[in-house]
Protein backbone atom coordinates (compact mmCIF):
# COMPACT_ATOMS: atom_id res chain seq x y z
CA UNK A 1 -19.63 42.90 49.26
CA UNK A 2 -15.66 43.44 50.36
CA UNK A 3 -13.01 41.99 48.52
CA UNK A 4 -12.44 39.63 51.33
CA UNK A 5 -15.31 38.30 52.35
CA UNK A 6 -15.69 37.06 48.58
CA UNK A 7 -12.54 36.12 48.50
CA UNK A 8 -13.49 34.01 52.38
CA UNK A 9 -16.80 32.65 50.74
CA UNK A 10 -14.91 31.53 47.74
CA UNK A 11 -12.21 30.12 49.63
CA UNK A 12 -14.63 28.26 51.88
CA UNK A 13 -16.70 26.59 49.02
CA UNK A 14 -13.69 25.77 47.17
CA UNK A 15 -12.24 24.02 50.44
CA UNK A 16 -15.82 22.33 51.04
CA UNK A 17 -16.46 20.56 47.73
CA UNK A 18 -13.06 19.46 47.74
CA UNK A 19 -13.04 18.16 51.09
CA UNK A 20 -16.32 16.51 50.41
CA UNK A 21 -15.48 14.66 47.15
CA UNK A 22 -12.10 13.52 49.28
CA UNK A 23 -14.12 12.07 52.45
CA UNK A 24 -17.02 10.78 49.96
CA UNK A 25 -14.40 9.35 47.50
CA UNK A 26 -12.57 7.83 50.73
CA UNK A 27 -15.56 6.35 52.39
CA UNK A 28 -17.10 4.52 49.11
CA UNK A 29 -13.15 2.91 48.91
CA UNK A 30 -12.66 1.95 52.44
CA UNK A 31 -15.97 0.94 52.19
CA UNK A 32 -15.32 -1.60 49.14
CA UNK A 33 -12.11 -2.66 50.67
CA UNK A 34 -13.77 -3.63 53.69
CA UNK A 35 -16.78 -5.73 52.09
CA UNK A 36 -13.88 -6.96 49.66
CA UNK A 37 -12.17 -8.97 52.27
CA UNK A 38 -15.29 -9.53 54.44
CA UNK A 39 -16.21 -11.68 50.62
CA UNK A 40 -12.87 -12.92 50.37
CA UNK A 41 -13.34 -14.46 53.97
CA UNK A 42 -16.62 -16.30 52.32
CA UNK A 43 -15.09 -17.35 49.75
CA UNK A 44 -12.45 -19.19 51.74
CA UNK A 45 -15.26 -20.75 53.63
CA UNK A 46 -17.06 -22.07 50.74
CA UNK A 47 -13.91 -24.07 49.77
CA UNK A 48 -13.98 -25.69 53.25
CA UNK A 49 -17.41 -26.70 53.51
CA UNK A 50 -17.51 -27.80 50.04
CA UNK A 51 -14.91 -29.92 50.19
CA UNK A 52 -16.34 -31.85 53.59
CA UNK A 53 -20.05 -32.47 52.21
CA UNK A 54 -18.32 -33.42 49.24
CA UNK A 55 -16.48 -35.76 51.22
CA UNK A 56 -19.56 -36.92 52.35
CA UNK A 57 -21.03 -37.85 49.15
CA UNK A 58 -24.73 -36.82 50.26
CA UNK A 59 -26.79 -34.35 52.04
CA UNK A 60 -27.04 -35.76 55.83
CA UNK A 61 -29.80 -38.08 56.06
CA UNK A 62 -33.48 -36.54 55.72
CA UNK A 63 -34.99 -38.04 58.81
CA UNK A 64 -32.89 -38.28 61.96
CA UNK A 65 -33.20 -40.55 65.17
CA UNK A 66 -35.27 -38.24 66.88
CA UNK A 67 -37.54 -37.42 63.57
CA UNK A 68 -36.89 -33.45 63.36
CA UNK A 69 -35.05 -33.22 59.70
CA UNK A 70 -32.86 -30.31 60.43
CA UNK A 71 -29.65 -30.75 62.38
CA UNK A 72 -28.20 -28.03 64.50
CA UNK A 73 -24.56 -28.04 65.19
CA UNK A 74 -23.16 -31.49 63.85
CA UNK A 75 -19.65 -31.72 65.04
CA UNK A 76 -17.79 -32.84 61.99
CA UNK A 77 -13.85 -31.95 61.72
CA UNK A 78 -14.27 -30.04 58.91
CA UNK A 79 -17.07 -28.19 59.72
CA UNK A 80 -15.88 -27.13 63.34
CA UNK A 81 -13.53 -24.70 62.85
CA UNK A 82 -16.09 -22.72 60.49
CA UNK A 83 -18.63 -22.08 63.11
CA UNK A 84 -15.97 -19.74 65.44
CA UNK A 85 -17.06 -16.72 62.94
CA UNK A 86 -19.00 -17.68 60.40
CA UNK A 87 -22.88 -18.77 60.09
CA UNK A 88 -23.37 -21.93 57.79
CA UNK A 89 -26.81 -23.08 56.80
CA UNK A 90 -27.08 -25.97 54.11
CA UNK A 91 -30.41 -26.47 51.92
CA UNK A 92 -31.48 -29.47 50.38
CA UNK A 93 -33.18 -29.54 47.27
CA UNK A 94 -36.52 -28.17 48.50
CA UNK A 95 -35.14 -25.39 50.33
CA UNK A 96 -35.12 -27.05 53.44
CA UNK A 97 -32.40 -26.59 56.27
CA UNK A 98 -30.72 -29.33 56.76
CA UNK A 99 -27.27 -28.32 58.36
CA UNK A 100 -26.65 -25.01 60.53
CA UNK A 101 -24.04 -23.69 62.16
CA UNK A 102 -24.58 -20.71 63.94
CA UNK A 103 -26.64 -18.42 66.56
CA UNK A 104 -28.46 -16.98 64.15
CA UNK A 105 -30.69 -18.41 61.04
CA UNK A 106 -29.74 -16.89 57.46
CA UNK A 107 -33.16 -16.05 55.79
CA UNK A 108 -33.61 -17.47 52.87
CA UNK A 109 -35.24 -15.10 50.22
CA UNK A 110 -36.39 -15.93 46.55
CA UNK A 111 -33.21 -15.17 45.40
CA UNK A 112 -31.74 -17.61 47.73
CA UNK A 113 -34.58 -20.46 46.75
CA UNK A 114 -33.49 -19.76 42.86
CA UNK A 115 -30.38 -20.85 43.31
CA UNK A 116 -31.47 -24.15 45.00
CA UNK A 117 -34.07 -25.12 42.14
CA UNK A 118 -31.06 -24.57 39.89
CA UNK A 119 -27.49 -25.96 40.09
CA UNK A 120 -25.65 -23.97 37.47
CA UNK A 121 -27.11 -20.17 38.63
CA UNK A 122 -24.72 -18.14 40.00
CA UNK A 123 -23.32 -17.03 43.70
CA UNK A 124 -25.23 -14.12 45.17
CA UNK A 125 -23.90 -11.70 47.80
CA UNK A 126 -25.73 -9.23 49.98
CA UNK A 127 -26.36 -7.82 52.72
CA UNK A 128 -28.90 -8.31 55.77
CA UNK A 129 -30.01 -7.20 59.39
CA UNK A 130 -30.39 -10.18 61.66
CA UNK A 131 -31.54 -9.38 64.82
CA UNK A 132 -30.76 -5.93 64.57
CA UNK A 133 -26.92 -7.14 63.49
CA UNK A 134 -25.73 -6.75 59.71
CA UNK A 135 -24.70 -9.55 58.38
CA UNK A 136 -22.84 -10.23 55.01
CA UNK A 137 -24.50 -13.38 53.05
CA UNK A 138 -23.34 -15.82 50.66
CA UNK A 139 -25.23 -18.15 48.75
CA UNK A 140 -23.93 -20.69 46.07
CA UNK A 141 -25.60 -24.27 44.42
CA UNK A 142 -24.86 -27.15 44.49
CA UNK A 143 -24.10 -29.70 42.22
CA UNK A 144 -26.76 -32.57 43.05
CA UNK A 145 -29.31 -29.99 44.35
CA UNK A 146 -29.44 -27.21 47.60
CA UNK A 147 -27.77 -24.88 48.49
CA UNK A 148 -24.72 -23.48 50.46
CA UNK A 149 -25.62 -20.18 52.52
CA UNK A 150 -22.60 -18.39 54.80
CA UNK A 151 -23.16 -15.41 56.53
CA UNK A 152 -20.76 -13.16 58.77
CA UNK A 153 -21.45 -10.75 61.29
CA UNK A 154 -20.20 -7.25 59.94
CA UNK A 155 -20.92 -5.28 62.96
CA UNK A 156 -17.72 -4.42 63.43
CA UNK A 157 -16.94 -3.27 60.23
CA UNK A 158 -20.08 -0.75 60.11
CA UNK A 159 -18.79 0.27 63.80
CA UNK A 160 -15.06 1.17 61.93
CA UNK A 161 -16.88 2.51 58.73
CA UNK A 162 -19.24 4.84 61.19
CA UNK A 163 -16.06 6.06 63.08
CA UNK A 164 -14.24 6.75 59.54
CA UNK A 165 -17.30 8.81 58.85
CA UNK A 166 -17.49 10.82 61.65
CA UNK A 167 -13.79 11.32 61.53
CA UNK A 168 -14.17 12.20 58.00
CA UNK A 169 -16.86 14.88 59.39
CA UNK A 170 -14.87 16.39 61.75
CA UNK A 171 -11.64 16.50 60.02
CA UNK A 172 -13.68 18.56 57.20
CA UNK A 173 -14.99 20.86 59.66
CA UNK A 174 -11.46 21.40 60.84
CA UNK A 175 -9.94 21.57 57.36
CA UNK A 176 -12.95 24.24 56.26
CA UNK A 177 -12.40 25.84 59.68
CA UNK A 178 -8.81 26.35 58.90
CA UNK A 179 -9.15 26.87 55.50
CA UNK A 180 -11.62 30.05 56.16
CA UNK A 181 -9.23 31.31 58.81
CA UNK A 182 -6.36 31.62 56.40
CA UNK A 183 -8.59 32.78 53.49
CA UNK A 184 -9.98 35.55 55.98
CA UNK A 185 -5.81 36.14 56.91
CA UNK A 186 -4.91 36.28 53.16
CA UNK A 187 -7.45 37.96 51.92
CA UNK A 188 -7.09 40.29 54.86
CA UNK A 189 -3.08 41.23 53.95
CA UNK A 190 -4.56 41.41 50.45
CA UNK A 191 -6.91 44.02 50.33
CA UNK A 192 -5.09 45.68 53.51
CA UNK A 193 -3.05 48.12 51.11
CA UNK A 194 -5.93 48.26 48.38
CA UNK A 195 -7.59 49.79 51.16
CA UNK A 196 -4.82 52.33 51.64
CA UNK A 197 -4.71 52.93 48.47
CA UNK A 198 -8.34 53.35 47.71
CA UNK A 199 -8.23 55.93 50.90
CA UNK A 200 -5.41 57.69 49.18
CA UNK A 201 -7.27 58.07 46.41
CA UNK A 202 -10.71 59.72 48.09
CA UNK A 203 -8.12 61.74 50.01
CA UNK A 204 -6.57 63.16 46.80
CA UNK A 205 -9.90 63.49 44.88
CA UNK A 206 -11.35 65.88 48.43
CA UNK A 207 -8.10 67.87 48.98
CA UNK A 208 -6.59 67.98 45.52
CA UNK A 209 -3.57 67.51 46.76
CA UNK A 210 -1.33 65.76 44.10
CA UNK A 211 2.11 65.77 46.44
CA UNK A 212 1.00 62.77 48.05
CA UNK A 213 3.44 59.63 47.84
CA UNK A 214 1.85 56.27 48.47
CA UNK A 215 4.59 53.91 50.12
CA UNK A 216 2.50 50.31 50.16
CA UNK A 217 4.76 47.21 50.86
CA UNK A 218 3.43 43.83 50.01
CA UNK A 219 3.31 41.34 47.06
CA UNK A 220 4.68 42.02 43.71
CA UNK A 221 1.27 42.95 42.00
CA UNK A 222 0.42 45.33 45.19
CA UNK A 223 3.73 47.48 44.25
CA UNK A 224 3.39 47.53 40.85
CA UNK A 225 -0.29 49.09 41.75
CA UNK A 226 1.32 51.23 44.42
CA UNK A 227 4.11 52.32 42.04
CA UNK A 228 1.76 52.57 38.63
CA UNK A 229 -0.46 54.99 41.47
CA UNK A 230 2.54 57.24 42.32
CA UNK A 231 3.80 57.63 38.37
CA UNK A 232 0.10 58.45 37.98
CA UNK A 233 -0.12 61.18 40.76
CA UNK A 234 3.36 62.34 39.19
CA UNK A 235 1.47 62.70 35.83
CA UNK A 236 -1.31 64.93 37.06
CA UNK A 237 1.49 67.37 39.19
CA UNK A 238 3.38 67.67 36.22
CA UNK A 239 0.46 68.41 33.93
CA UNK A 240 -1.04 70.53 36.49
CA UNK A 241 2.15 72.74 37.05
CA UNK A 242 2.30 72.77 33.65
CA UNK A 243 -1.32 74.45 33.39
CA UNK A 244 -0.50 76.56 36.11
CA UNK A 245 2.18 78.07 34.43
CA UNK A 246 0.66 78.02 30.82
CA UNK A 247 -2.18 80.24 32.70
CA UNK A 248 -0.07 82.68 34.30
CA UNK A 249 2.38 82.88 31.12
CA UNK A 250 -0.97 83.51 28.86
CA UNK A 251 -2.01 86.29 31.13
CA UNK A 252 1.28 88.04 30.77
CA UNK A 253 1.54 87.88 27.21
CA UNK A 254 -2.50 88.05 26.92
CA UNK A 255 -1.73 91.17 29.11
CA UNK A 256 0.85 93.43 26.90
CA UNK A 257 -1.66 93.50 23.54
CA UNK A 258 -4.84 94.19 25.61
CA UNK A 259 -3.04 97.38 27.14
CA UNK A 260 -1.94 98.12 23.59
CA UNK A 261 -5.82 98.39 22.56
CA UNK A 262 -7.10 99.73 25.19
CA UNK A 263 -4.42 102.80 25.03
CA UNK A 264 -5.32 102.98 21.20
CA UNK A 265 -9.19 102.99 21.28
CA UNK A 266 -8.74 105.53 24.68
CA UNK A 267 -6.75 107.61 21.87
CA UNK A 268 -9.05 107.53 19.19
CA UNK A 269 -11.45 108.90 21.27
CA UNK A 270 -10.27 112.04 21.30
CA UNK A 271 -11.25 114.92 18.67
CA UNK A 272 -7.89 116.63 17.77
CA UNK A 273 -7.06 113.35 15.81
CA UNK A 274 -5.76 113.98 12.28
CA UNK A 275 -7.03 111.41 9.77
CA UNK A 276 -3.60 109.73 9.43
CA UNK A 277 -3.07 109.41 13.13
CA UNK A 278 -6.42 107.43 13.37
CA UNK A 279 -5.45 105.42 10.57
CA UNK A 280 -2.05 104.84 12.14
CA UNK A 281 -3.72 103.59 14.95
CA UNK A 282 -6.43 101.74 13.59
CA UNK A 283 -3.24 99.68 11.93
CA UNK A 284 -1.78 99.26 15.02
CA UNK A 285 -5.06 98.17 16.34
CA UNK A 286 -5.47 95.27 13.35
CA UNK A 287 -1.74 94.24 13.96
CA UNK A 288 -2.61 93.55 18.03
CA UNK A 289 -6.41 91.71 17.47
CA UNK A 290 -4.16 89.27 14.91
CA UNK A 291 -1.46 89.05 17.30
CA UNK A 292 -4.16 87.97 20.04
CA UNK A 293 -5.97 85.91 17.09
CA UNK A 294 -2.84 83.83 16.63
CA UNK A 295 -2.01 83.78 20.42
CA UNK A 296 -5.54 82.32 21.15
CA UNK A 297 -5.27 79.73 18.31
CA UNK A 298 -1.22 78.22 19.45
CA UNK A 299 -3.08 78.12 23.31
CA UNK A 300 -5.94 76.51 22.06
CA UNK A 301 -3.62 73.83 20.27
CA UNK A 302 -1.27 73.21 23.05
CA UNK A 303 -3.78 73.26 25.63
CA UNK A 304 -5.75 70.73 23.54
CA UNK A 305 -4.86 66.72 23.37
CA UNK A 306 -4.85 65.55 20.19
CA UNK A 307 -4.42 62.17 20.88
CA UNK A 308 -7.75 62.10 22.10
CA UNK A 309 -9.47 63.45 18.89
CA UNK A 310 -7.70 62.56 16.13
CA UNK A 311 -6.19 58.79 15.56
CA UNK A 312 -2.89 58.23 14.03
CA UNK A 313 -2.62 57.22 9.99
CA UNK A 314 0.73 56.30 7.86
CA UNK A 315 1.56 59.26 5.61
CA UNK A 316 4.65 59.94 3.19
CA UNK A 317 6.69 62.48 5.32
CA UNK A 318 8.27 64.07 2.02
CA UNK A 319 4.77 63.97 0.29
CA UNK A 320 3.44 66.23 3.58
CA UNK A 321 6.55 68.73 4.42
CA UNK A 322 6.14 69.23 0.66
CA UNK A 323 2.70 69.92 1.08
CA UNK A 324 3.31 72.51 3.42
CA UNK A 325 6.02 74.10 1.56
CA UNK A 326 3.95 75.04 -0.85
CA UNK A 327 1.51 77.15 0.65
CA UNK A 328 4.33 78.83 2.88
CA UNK A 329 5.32 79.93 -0.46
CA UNK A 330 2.21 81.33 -1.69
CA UNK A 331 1.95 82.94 1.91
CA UNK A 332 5.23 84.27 1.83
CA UNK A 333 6.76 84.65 -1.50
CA UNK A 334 9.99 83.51 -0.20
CA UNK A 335 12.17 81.01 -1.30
CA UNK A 336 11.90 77.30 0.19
CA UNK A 337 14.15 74.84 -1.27
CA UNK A 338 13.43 70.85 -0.42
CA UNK A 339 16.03 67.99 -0.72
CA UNK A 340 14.01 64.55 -0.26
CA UNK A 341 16.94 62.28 0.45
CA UNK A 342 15.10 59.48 1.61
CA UNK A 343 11.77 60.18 2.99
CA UNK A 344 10.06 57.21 4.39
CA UNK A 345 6.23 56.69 6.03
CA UNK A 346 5.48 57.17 9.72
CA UNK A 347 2.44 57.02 11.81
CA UNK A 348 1.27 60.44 12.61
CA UNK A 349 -1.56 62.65 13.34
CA UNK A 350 -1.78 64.29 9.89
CA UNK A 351 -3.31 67.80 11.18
CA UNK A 352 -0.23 67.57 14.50
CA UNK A 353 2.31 66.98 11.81
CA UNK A 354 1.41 69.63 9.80
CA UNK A 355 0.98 72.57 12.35
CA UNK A 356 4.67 71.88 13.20
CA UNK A 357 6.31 71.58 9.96
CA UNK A 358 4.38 74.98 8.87
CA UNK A 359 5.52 76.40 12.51
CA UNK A 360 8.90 75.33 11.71
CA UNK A 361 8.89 77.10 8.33
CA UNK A 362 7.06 80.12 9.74
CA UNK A 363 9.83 80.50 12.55
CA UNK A 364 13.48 80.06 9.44
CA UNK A 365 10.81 82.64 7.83
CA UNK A 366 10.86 85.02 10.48
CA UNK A 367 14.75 84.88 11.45
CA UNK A 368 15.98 84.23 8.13
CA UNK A 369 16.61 87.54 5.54
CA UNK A 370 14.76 87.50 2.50
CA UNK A 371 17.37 87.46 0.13
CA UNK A 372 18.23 84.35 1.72
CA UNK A 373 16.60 80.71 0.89
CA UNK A 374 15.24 78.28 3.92
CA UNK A 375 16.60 74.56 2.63
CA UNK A 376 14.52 72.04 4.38
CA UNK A 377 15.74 68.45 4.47
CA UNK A 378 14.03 65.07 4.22
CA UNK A 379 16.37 62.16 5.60
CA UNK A 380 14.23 58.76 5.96
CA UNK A 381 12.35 59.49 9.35
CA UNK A 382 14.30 63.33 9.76
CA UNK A 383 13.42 66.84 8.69
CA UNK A 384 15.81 69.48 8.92
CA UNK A 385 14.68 72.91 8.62
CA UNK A 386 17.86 75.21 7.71
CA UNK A 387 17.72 79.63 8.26
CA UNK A 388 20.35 81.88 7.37
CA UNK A 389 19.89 83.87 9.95
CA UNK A 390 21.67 85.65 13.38
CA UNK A 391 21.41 82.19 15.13
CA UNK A 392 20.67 80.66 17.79
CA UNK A 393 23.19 81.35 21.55
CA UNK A 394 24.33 78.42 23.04
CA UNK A 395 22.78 80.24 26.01
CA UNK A 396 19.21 80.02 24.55
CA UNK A 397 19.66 77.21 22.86
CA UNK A 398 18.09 74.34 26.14
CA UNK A 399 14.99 76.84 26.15
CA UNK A 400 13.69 77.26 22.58
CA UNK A 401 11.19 74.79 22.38
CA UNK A 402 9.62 76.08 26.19
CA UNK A 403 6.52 77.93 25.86
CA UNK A 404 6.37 81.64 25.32
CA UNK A 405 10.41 81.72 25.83
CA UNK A 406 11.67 84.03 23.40
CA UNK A 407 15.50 85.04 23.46
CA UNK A 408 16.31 88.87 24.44
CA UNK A 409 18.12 89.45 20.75
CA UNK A 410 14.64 88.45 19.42
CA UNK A 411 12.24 89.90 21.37
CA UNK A 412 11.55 93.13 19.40
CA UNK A 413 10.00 90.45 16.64
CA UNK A 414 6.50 89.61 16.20
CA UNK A 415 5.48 85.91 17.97
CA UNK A 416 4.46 84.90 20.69
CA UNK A 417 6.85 82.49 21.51
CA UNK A 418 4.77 79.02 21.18
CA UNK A 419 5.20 77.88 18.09
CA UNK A 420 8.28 75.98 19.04
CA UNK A 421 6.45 74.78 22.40
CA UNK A 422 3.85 72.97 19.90
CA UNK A 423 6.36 71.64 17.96
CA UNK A 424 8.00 69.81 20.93
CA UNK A 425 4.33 68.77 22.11
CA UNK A 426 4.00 66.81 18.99
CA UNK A 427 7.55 65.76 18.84
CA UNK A 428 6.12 64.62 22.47
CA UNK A 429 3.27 62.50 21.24
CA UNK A 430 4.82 61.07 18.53
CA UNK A 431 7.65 59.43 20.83
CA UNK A 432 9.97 61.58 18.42
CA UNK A 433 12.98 64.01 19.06
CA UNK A 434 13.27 67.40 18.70
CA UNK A 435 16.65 69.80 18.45
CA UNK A 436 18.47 72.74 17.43
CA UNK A 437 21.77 73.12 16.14
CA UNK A 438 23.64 75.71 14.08
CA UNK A 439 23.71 76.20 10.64
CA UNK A 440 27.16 75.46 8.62
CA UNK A 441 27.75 79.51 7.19
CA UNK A 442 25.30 81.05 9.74
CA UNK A 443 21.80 80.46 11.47
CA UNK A 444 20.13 77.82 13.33
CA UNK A 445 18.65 74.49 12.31
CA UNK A 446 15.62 73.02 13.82
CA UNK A 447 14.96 69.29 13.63
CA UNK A 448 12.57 66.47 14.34
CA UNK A 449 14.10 63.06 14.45
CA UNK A 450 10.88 60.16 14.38
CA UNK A 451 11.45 56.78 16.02
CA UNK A 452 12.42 53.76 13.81
């Protein structure tokens, strides 16, 4: 189901129940209010007519002139401005009707005969049909016996309560009618540039084409999406430039110690070899396959994410460059001096961290003489790693840390120029800082500065 035709149907229901606990809630009130005065009326009357038989000091005679006991529309003062709108029966003590005023007679149920056996019950109120016409009753005692029934025509209140009702009806028609309209309109502008963005999307994933720049207008959330989309598309042209160029740069150097082994084995099959030759070439042989051995491993590293496969721990940072110190000296047999100023613990992948202090070390190794120390520094969340070396040009300098640059003075050396590159990739996904600056006395300085 779309996004907006839930978000119609939701929008509908919503408007629906509310609308119909308004017009019921509204109904049952007007409803009371109505009956409430239609009673109050009554009750008005019942002060009247009580007052005027108690004038009276009796029930009207049992037996009139002409013998029938009931009297129909006695003319007394009080009594005659009562029968304009209201219908007035009296009972005597067996129920009997003795006075009426009125079209119409009340009926008189059980409820209404309980009252008459009994002076001290309470007033009832309800309602009956009368000819087809409803009619609001009341029925009190009294005192020496009988009974007091009023009634009032309520026709025209059911007539106004009817109309409210069907207004009420068609006004929530209208109101869910209006409502679904601007539900379908909203939800419409909503899902508008979701759409355009969800085509983006199948366009990208069927062309590959990552240049693409959504430009979505509309509320705040839809340009955040629009704008979280873009710095996403941005993400995958970077990293896929970035592969791009780690493939052709891995071919080139790939290339150079391939064509090195192939020219050697081509020469060691030939028969006029001296035994020194072969060996000399079976060296140079050894020297390439490591050369590729350690190319293969740095491209496996950087092409790998670590973040994905290995989660992040707190380690002592002058507890693990000292680590790594000492096997560089067992490696090397060079001298590595450590100051630990004021190491402190950061969150790090422990294998990341140490592939780039030991490629640090490896590369003041490689550039620094060997009567010469490397003096590797420890500053609360800093290393330092110090060579004596030739240096680093100001030049050369911006590129050390790209992959496979290596600087024309140092070219001749063995490396394949991305040990640096993995050092920044960590430096990357640790949110840390990497640089280079020269050595006070001569040589370059390589550092990693970790986020407080």
């Amino acid at each position: 189901m779309k996004l907006r035709t839930r978000f119609l149907i939701a929008t509908s229901v919503i408007v629906f129940l509310t609308v119909g606990i308004l017009s019921v809630a509204i109904y049952a009130t007007v409803s009371k209010h109505l009956l409430s005065e239609i009673d109050n009326t009554l009750d008005s009357r019942i002060s009247a007519i009580t007052e005027s038989i108690r004038s009276r000091n009796n029930l009207p005679s049992t037996t009139s002139a002409s013998g029938n006991r009931r009297q129909r529309n006695p003319l007394e003062e009080a009594l005659l401005p009562i029968r304009f709108d209201t219908v007035t029966q009296v009972l005597d003590p067996q129920g009997t009707v003795v006075i009426a005023l009125g079209q119409v007679d009340l009926p008189i149920t059980n409820d209404v005969l309980a009252i008459v056996r009994n002076p001290f019950a309470q007033p009832i109120r309800f309602t009956v049909k009368i000819d087809g016409d409803p009619y609001r009753m009341l029925a009190v005692p009294l005192l020496r016996g009988g009974a007091l029934q009023l009634g009032k025509d309520i026709s025209d209140i059911e007539s106004a309560k009817e109309g409210i009702l069907l207004w009420l009806f068609v006004l929530g028609l209208l109101a869910i009618a209006a409502s679904g309209s601007a539900g379908w309109f909203i939800a419409r502008r909503t899902a508008r540039p979701i759409q355009k963005l969800a085509a983006a999307a199948e366009h990208i994933a069927a062309t590959r084409e990552l240049t693409t720049t959504l430009e979505i207008s509309g509320d705040a959330e839809i340009e955040q999406l629009a704008t979280s989309f873009n710095t996403m598309l941005g993400a995958l042209r970077l990293s896929r430039e970035q592969q791009q160029q780690l493939v052709q740069d891995a071919s080139h150097e790939l290339r150079t110690p391939l064509t090195s082994l192939r020219a050697n084995s081509e020469l060691l099959e030939r028969d006029d070899l001296d035994i020194e030759t072969k060996n000399s070439i079976l060296r140079d042989m050894r020297a390439e396959v490591d050369e590729l051995a350690a190319l293969t491993s740095e491209l496996s590293s950087l092409a790998s994410d670590q973040r994905l496969v290995e989660p992040l721990q707190m380690v002592d940072l002058g507890d693990a460059v000292e680590d790594v110190i000492d096997r560089a000296r067992r490696r090397s047999n060079r001298v590595i001096n450590l100051q630990r100023i004021s190491p402190a613990r950061i969150s790090v992948r422990a294998s990341q961290l140490d592939r780039a202090i030991s490629n640090l070390i490896d590369n003041a190794l490689k550039f620094c003489p060997t009567s010469q120390s490397v003096d590797i520094f420890v500053n609360n969340k800093r290393i330092d790693v110090c060579d004596h070396g030739q240096g680093i040009s100001d030049e050369d300098k911006p590129f050390v840390f790209d992959r496979f640059y290596r600087a024309i003075s140092t070219r001749a050396l063995p490396g394949s120029g991305l040990g640096l590159a993995i050092v920044k990739q960590f430096a990357d996904d640790h949110d840390a800082i990497v640089g280079v600056s020269d050595t006070p006395g001569g040589g370059a300085t390589m550092s990693i500065q970790f986020s407080e």
